[in-house]
Protein backbone atom coordinates (compact mmCIF):
# COMPACT_ATOMS: atom_id res chain seq x y z
CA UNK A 1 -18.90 -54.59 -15.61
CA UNK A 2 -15.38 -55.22 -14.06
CA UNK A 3 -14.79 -55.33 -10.44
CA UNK A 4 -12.25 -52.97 -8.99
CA UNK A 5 -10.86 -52.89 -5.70
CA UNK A 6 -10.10 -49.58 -3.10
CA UNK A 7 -7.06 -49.94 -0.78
CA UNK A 8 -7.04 -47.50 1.32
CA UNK A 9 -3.46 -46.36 3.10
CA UNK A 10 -3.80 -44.39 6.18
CA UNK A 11 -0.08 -43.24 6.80
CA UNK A 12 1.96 -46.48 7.79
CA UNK A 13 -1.80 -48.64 7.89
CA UNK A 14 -2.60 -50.34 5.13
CA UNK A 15 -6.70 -51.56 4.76
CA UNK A 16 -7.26 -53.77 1.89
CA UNK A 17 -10.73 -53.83 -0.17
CA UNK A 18 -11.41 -57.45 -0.14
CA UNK A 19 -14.82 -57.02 -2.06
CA UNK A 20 -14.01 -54.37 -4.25
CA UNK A 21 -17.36 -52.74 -6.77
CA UNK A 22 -18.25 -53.65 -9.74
CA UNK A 23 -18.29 -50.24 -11.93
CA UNK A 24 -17.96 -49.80 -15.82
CA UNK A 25 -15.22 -48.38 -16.23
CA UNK A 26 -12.14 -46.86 -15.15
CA UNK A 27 -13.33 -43.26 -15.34
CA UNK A 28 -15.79 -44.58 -12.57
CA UNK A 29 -12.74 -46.33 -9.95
CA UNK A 30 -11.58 -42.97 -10.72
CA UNK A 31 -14.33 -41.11 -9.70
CA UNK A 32 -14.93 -43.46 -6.76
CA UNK A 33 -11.72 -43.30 -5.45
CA UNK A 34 -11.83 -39.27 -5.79
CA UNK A 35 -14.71 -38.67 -3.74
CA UNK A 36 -13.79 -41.63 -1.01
CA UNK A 37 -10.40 -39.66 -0.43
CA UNK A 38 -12.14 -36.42 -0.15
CA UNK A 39 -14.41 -37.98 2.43
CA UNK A 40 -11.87 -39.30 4.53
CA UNK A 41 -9.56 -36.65 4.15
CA UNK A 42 -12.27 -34.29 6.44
CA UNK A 43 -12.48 -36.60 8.79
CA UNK A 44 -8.88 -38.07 9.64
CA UNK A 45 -6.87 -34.59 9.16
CA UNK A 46 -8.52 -33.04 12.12
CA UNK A 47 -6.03 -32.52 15.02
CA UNK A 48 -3.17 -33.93 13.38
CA UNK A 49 -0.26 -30.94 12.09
CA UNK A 50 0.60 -33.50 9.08
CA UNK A 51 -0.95 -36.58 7.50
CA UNK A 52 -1.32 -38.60 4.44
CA UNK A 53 -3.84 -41.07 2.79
CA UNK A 54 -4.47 -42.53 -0.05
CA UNK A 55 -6.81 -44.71 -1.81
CA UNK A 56 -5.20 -47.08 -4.31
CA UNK A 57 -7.06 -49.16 -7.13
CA UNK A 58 -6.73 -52.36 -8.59
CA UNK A 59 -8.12 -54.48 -10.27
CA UNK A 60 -7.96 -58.52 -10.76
CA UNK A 61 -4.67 -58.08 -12.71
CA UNK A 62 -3.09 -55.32 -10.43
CA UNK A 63 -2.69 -51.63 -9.41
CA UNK A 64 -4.37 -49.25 -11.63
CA UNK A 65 -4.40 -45.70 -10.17
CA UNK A 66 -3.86 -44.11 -6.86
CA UNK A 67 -5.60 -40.84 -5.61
CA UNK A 68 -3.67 -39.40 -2.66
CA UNK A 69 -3.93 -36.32 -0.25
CA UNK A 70 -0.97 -35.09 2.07
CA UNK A 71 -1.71 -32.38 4.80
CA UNK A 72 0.91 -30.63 7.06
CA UNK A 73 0.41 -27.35 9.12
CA UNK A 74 3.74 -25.49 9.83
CA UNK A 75 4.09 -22.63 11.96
CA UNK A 76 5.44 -19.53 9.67
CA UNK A 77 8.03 -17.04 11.46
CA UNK A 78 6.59 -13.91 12.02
């Protein structure tokens, strides 16, 4: 098992994983990481026209993969 670590970036905030999981593999951070995102991406777009997050892994050597989601709402001319 290898420990990875989920960063999470919340437009200009920055929240660092300090304890991290211990998973299998990669496909697994990957996995993790994908359904974290989609989690928080329901909850912290509401109300907000335009937003970004992102969950970034690493591991004990460095940065591995990031999974991110942008949202903007823009008024179309009718």
């Amino acid at each position: 098992m290898k420990r990875y670590y989920f960063d999470i970036r919340d437009g200009s905030h920055f929240i660092r994983d300090d304890e991290g999981a211990e998973l299998s593999n990669i496909e697994s951070a990957r996995e993790e990481a994908t359904t974290a995102l989609s989690e928080m991406a329901r909850e912290w777009v509401k109300g907000r026209p335009q937003h970004r997050i992102a969950v970034e892994v690493r591991d004990d050597h460095g940065p591995i993969l990031e999974a991110s989601f942008s949202f903007v709402i823009k008024a179309c001319a009718t």
